[in-house]
C-alpha atoms as a PDB file:
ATOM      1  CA  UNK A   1     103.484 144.287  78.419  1.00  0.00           C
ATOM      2  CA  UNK A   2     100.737 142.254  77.419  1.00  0.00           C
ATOM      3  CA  UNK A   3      98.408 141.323  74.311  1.00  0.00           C
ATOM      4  CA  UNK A   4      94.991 140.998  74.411  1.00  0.00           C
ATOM      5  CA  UNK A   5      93.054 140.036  70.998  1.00  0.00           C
ATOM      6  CA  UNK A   6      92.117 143.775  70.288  1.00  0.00           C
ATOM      7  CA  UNK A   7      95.482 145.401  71.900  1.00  0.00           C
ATOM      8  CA  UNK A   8      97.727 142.968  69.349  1.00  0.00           C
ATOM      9  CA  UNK A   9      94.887 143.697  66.083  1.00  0.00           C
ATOM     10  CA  UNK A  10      95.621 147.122  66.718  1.00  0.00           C
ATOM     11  CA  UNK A  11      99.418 147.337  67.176  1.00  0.00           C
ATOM     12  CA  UNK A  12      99.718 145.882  63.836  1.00  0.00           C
ATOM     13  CA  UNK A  13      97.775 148.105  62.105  1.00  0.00           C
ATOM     14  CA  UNK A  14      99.442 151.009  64.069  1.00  0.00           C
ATOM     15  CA  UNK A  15     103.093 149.343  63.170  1.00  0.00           C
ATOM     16  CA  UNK A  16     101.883 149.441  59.220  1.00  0.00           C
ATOM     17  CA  UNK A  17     100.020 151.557  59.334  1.00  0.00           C
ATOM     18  CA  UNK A  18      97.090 149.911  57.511  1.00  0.00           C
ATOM     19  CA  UNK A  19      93.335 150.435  58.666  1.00  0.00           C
ATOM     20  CA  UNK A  20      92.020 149.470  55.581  1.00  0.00           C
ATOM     21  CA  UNK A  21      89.343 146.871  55.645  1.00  0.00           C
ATOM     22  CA  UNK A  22      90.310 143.789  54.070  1.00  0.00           C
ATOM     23  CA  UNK A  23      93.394 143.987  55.683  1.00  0.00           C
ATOM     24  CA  UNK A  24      91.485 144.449  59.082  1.00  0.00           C
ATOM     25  CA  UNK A  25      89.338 141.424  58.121  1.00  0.00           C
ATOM     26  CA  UNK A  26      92.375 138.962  57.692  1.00  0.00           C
ATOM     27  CA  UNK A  27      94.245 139.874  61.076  1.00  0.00           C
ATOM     28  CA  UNK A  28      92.951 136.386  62.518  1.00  0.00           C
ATOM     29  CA  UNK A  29      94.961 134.705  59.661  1.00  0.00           C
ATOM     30  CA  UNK A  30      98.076 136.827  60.129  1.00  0.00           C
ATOM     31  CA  UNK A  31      98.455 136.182  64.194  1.00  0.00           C
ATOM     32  CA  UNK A  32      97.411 132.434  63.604  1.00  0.00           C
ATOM     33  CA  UNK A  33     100.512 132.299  61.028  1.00  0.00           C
ATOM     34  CA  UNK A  34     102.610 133.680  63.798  1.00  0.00           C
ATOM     35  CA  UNK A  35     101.259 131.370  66.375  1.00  0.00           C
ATOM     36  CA  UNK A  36     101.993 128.759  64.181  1.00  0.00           C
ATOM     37  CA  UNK A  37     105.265 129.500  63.245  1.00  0.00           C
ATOM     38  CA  UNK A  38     105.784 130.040  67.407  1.00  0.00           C
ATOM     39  CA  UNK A  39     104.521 126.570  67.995  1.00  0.00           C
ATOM     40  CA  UNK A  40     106.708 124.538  65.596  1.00  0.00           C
ATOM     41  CA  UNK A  41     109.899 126.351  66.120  1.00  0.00           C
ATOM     42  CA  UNK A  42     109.436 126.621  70.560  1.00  0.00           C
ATOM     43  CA  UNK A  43     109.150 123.541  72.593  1.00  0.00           C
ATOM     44  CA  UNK A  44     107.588 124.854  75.596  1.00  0.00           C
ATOM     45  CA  UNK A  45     105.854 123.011  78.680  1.00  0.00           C
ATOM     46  CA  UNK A  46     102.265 125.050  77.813  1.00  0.00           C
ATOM     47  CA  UNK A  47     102.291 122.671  74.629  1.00  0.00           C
ATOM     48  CA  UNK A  48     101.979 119.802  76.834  1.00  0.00           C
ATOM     49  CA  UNK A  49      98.581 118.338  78.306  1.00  0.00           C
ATOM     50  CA  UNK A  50      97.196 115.242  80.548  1.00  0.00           C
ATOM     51  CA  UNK A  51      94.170 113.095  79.886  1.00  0.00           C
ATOM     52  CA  UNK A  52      92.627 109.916  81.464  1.00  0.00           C
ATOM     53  CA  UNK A  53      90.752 107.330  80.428  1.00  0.00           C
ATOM     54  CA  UNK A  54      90.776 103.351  80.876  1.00  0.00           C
ATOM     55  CA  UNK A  55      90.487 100.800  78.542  1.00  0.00           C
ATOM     56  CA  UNK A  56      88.357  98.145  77.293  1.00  0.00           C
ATOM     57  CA  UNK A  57      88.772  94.656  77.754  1.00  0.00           C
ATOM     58  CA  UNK A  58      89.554  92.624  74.490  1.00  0.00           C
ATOM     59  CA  UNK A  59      89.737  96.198  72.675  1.00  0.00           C
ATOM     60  CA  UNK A  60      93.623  97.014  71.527  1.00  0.00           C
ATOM     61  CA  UNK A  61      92.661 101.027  70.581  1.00  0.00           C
ATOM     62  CA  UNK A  62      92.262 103.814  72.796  1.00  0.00           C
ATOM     63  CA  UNK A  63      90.821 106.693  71.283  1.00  0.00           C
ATOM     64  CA  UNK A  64      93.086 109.996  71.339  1.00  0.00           C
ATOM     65  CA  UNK A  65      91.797 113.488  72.568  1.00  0.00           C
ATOM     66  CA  UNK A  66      90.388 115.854  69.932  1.00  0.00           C
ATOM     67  CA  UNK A  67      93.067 118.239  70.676  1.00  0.00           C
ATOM     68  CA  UNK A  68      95.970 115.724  70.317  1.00  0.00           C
ATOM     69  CA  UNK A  69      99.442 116.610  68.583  1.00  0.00           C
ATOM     70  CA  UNK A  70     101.868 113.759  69.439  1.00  0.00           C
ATOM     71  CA  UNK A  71     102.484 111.725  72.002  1.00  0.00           C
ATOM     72  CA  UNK A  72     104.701 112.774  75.140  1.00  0.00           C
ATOM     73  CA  UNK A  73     104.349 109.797  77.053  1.00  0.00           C
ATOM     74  CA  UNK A  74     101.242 106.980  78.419  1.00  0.00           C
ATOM     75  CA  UNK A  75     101.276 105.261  81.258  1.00  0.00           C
ATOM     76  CA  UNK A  76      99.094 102.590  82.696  1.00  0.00           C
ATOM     77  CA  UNK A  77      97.834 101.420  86.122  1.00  0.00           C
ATOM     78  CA  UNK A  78      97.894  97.759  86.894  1.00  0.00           C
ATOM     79  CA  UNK A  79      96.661  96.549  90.283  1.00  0.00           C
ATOM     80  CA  UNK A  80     100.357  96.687  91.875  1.00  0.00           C
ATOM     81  CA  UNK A  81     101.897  99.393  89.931  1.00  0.00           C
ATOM     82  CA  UNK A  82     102.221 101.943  87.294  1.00  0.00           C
ATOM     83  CA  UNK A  83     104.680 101.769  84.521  1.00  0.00           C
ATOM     84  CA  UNK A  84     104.927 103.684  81.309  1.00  0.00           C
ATOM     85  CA  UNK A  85     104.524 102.013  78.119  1.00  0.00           C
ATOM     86  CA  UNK A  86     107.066 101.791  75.068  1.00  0.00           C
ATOM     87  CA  UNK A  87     106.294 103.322  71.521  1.00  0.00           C
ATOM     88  CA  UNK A  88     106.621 101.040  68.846  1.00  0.00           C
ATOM     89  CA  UNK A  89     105.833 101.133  64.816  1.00  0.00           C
ATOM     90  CA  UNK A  90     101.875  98.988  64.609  1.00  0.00           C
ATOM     91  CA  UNK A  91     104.152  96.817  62.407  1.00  0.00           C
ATOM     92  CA  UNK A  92     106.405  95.788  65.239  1.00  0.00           C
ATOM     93  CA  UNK A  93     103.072  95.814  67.576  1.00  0.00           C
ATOM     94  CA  UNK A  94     101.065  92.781  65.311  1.00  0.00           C
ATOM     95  CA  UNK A  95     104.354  90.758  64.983  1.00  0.00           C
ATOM     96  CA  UNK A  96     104.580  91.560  69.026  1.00  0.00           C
ATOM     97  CA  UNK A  97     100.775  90.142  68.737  1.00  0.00           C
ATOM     98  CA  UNK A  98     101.566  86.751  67.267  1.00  0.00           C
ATOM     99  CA  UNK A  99     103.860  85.802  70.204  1.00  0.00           C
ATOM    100  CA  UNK A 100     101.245  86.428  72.723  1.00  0.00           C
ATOM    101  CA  UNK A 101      98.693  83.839  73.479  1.00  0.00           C
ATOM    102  CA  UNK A 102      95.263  85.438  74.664  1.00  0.00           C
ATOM    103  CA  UNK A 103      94.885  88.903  75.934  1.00  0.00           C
ATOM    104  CA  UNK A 104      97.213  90.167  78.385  1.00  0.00           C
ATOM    105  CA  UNK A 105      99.133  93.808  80.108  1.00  0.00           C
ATOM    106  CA  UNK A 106     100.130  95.777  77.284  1.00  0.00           C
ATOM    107  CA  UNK A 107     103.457  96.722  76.804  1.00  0.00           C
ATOM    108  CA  UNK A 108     103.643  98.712  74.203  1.00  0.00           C
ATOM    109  CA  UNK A 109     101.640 101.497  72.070  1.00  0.00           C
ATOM    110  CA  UNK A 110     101.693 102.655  68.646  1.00  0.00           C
ATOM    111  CA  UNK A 111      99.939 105.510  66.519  1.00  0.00           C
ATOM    112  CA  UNK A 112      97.437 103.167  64.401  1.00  0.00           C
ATOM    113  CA  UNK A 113      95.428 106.311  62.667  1.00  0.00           C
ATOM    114  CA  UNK A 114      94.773 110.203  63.471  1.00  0.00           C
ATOM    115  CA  UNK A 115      92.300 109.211  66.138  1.00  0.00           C
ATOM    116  CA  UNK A 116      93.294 105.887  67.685  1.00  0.00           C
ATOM    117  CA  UNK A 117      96.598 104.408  69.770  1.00  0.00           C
ATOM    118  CA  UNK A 118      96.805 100.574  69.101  1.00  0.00           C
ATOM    119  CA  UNK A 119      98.074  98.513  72.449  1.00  0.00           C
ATOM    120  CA  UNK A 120      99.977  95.328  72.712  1.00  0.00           C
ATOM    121  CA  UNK A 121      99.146  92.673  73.623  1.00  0.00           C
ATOM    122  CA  UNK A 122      95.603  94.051  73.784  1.00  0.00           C
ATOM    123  CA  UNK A 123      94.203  94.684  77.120  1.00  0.00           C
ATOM    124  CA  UNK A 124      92.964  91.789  79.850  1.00  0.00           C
ATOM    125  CA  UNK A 125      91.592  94.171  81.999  1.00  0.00           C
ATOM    126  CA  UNK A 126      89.918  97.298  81.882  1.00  0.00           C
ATOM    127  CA  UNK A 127      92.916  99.245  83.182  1.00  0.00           C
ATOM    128  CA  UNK A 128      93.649 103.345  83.371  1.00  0.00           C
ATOM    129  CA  UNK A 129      95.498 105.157  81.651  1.00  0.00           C
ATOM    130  CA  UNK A 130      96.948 108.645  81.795  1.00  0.00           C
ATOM    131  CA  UNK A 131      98.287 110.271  78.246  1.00  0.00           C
ATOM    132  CA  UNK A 132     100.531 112.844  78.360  1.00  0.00           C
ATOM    133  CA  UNK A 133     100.788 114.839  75.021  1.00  0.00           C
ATOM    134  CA  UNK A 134     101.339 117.743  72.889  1.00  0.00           C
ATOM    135  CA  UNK A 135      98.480 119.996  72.048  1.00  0.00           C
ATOM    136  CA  UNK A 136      97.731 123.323  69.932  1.00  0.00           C
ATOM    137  CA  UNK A 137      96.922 125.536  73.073  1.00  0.00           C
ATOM    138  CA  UNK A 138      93.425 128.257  71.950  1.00  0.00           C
ATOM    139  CA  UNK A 139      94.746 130.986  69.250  1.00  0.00           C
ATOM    140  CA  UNK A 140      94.258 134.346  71.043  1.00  0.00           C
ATOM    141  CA  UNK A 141      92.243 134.786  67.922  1.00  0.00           C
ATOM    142  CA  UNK A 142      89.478 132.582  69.432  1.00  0.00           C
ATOM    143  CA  UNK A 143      89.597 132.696  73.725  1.00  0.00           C
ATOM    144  CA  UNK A 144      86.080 134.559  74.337  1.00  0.00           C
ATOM    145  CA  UNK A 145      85.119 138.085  75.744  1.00  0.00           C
ATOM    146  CA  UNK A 146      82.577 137.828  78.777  1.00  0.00           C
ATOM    147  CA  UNK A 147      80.327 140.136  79.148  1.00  0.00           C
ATOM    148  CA  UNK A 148      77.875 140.220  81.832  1.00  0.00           C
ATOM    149  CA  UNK A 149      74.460 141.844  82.068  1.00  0.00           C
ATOM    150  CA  UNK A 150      71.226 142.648  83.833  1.00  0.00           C
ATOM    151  CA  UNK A 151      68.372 143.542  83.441  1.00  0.00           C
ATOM    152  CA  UNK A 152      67.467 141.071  81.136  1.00  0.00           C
ATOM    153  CA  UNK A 153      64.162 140.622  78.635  1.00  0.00           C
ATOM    154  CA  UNK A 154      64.224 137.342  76.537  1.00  0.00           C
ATOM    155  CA  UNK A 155      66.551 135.188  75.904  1.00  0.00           C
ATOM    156  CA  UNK A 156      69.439 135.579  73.895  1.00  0.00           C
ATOM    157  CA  UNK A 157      70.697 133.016  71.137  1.00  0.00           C
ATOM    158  CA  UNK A 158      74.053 131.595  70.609  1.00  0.00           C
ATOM    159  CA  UNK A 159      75.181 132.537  67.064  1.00  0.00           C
ATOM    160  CA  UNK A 160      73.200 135.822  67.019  1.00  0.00           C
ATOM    161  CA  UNK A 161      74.668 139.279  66.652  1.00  0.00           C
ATOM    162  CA  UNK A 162      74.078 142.007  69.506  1.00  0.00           C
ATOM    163  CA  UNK A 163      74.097 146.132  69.411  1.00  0.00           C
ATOM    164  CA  UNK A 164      75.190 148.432  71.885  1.00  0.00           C
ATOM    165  CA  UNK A 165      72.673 151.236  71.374  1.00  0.00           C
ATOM    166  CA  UNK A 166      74.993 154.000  72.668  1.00  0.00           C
ATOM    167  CA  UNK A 167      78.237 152.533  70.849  1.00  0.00           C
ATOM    168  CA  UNK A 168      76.855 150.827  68.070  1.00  0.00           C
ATOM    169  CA  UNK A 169      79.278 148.004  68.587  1.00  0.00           C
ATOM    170  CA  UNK A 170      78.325 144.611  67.764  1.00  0.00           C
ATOM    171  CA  UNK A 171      79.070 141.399  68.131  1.00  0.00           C
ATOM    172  CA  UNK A 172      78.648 137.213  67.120  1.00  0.00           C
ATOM    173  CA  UNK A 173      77.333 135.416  70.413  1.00  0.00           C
ATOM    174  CA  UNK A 174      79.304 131.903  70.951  1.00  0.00           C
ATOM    175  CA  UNK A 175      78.393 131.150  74.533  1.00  0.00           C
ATOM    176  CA  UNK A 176      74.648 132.653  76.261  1.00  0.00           C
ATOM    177  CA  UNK A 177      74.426 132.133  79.979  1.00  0.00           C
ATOM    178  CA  UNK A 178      71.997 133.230  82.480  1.00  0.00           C
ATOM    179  CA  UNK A 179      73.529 136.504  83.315  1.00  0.00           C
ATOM    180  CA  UNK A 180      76.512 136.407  81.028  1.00  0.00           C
ATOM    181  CA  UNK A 181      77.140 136.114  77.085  1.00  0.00           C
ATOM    182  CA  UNK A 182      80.685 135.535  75.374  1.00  0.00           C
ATOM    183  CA  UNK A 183      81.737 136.814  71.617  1.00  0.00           C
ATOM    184  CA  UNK A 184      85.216 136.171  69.959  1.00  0.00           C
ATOM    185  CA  UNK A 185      87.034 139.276  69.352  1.00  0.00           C
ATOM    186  CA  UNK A 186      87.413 138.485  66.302  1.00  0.00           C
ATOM    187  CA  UNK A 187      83.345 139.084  65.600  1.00  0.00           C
ATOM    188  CA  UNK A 188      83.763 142.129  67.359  1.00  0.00           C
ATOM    189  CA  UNK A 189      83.136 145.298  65.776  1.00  0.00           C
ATOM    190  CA  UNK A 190      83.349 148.704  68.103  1.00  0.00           C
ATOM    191  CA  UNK A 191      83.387 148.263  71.756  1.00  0.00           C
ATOM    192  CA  UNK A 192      80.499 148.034  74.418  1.00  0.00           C
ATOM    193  CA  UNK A 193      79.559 150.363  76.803  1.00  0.00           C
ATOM    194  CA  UNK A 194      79.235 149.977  80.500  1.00  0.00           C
ATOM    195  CA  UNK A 195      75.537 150.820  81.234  1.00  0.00           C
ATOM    196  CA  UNK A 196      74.439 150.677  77.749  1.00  0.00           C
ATOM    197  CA  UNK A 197      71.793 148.778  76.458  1.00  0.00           C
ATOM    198  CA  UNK A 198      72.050 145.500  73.959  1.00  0.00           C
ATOM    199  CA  UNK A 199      69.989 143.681  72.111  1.00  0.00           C
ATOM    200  CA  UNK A 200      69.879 140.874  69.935  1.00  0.00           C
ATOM    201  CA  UNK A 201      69.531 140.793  66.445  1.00  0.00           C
ATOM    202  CA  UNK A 202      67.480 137.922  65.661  1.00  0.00           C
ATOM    203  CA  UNK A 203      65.633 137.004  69.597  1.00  0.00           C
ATOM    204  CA  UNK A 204      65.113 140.374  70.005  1.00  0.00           C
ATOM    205  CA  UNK A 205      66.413 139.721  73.607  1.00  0.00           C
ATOM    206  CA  UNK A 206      67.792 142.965  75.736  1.00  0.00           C
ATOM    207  CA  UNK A 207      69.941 142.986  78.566  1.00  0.00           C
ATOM    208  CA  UNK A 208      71.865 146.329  80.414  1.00  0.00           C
ATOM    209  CA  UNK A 209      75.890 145.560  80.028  1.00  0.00           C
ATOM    210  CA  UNK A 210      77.100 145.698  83.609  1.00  0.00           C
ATOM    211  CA  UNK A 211      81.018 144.655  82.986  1.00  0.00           C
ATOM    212  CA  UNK A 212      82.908 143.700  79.631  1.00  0.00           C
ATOM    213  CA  UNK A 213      85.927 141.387  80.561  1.00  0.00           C
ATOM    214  CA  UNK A 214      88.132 141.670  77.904  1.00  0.00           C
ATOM    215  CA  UNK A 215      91.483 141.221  79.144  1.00  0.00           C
ATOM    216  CA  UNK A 216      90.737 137.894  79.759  1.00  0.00           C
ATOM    217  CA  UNK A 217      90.559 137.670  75.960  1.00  0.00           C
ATOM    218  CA  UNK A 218      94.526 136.942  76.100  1.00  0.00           C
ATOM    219  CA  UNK A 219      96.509 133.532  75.916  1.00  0.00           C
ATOM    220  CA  UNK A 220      99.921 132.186  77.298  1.00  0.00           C
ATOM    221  CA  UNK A 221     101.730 133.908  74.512  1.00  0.00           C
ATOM    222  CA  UNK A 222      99.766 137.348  74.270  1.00  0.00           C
ATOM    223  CA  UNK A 223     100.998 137.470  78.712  1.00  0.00           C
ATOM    224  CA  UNK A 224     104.252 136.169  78.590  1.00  0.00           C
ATOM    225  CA  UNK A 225     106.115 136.247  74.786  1.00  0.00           C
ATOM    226  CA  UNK A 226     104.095 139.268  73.251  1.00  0.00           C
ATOM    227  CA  UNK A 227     106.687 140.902  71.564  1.00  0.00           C
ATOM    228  CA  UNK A 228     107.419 137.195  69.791  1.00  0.00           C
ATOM    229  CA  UNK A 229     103.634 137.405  68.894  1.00  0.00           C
ATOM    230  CA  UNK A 230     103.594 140.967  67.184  1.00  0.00           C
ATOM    231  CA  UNK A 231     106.707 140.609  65.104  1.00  0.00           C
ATOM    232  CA  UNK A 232     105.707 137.183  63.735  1.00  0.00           C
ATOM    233  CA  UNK A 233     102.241 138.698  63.280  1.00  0.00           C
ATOM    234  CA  UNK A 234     103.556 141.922  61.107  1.00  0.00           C
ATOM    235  CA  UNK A 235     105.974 139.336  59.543  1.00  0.00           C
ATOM    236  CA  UNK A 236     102.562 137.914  58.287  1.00  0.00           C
ATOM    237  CA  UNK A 237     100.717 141.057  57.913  1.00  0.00           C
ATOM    238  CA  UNK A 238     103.747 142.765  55.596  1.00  0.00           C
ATOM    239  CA  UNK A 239     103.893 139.544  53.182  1.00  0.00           C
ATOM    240  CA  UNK A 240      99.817 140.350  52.695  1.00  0.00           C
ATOM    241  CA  UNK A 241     100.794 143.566  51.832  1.00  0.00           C
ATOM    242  CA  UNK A 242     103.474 142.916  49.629  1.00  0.00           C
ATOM    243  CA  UNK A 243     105.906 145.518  51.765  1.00  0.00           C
ATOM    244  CA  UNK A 244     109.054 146.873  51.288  1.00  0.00           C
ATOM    245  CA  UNK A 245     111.907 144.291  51.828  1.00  0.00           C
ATOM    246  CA  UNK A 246     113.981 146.084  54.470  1.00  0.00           C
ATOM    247  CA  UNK A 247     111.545 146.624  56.630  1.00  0.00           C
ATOM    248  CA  UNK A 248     110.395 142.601  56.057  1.00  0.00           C
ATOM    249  CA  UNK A 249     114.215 141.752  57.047  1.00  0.00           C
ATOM    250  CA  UNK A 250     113.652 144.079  59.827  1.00  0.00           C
ATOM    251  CA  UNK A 251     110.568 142.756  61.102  1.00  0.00           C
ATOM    252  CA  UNK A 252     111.620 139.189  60.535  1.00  0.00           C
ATOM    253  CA  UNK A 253     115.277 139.573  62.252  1.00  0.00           C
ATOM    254  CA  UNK A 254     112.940 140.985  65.597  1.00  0.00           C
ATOM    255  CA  UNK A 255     111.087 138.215  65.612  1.00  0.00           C
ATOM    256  CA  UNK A 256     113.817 135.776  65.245  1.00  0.00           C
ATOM    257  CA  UNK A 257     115.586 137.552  68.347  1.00  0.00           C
ATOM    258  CA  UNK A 258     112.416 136.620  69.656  1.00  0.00           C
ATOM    259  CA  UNK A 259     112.726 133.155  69.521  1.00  0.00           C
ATOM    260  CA  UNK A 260     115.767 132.875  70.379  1.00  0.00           C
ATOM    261  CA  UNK A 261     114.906 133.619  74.373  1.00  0.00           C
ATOM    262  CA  UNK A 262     111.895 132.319  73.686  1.00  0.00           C
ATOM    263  CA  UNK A 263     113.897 129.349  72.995  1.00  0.00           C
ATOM    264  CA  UNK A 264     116.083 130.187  76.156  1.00  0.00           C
ATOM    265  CA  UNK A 265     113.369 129.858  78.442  1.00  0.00           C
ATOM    266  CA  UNK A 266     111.698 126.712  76.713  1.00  0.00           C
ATOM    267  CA  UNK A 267     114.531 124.567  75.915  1.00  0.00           C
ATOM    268  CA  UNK A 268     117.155 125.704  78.897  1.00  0.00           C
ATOM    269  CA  UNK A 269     115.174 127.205  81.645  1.00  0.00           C
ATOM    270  CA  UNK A 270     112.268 124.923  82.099  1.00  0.00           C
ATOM    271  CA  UNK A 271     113.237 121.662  81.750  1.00  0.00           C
ATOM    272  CA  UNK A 272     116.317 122.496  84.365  1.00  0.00           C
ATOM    273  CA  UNK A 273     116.794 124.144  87.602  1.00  0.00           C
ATOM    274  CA  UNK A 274     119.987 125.565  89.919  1.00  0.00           C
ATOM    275  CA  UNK A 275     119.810 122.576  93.021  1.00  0.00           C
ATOM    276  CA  UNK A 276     121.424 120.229  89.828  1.00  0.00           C
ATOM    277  CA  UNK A 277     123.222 122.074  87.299  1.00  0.00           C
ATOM    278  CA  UNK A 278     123.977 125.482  89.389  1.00  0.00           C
ATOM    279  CA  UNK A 279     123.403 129.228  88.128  1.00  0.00           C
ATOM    280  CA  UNK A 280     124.575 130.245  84.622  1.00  0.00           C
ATOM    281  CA  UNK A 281     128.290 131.543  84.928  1.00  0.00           C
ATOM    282  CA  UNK A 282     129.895 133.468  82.838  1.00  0.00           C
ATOM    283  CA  UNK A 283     133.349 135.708  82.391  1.00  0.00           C
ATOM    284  CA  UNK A 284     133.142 138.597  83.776  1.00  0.00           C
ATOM    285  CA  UNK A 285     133.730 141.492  80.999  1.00  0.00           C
END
């Protein structure tokens, strides 16, 4: 089984049933809870990302991605070798700083704001760098629809809404290409038509919808922990409606069994292998 934006939006209504607007309208907020509440509870690898970059002589910061979280590891590259660098407090870092005459390899890092590492001692060369880190992975709420089109008269806008004019559906524009145009889902209302015409609301721009791509409007969780996904989103979803507690306990005690291979296969399964630590074994019943 898998979740796609629309598939997950609509088991949860189905599960309360509850199709009435507002409720609708806030299903972003209720599968972002559970997202949330998936990535601070699970350690997995998919919450782990690399980035380059190199430094600048004479400057001790180094800029951190926009996406950043914490910090997994960083490791430089000096002419002869590579070697990781230790974390440190920035106190321990500018007492470090005062022992060190001049610019030199750093040795250390530290997290000096939101946005910037500081190194010591700061760098002598411009050397690379390769971060490894923990990142908030795209909310299935937000990973775009493609939809791809001929035809075409004008030039559609990002930010615009278009109309199917055989399924009325409509939808926000994020990303306009030459022969292609993305939505969110979560702009989405109806669904388009293959062969139907759409056109945009403010360019006035028309195209003929050729394929709609929407199962690629999934994420790492929606393919591989889905059922983790929909109970923490009707968790969410019953607390906006104020539901009855047994079936909260219920909902919540699924979603916690969830986890727990969830858990299984982040915190046992991935970070070991058979070759080392051999197959699980257990008594035989």
């Amino acid at each position: 089984m898998t979740f796609s934006y629309s598939q997950l939006s609509q088991a949860v209504q189905d599960f309360t049933e509850n199709y009435e607007t507002s409720f609708v309208n806030n299903m972003p907020l209720f599968i972002r809870g559970a997202e949330d509440r998936i990535f601070t509870l699970v350690d997995l690898e998919l919450f782990r990302k690399n980035a380059t970059s190199q430094l600048t002589i004479g400057n001790p910061y180094l800029s951190v991605p926009t996406d950043y979280l914490s910090p997994f590891s960083l490791q430089i590259t000096t002419p002869n070798y590579k070697e990781f660098l230790l974390l440190k407090d920035v106190n321990y870092l500018q007492e470090f700083n005062n022992t060190v005459t001049g610019n030199a390899t750093p040795r250390f890092y530290g997290i000096f704001d939101v946005d910037n590492f500081i190194l010591s001692p700061t760098p002598d060369i411009a050397y690379n760098v390769e971060l490894h880190y923990y990142y908030r992975p795209e909310s299935i709420t937000n990973i775009p629809v493609v939809v791809t089109l001929n035809n075409l008269t004008g030039t559609f806008v990002v930010g615009e809404s278009i109309t199917g004019n055989i399924s009325g559906a409509s939808a926000t524009l994020a990303v306009v290409g030459a022969a292609q145009v993305e939505y969110t889902p979560t702009t989405l209302s109806g669904a388009f038509s293959v062969g139907e015409t759409v056109t945009g609301g403010t360019s006035g721009a028309t195209g003929v919808v050729v394929a709609v791509v929407s199962n690629a409007a999934t994420s790492w969780l929606g393919e591989n922990a889905p059922n983790a996904l929909l109970y923490g989103s009707l968790v969410e979803a019953y607390t906006y409606m104020k539901g009855e507690q047994d079936m909260m306990a219920l909902y919540e005690q699924r979603f916690i069994q969830e986890m727990t291979r969830l858990k299984d296969l982040a915190e046992a399964r991935e970070n070991s292998d058979a070759y080392r630590r051999g197959l699980p074994d257990k008594p035989r019943s």
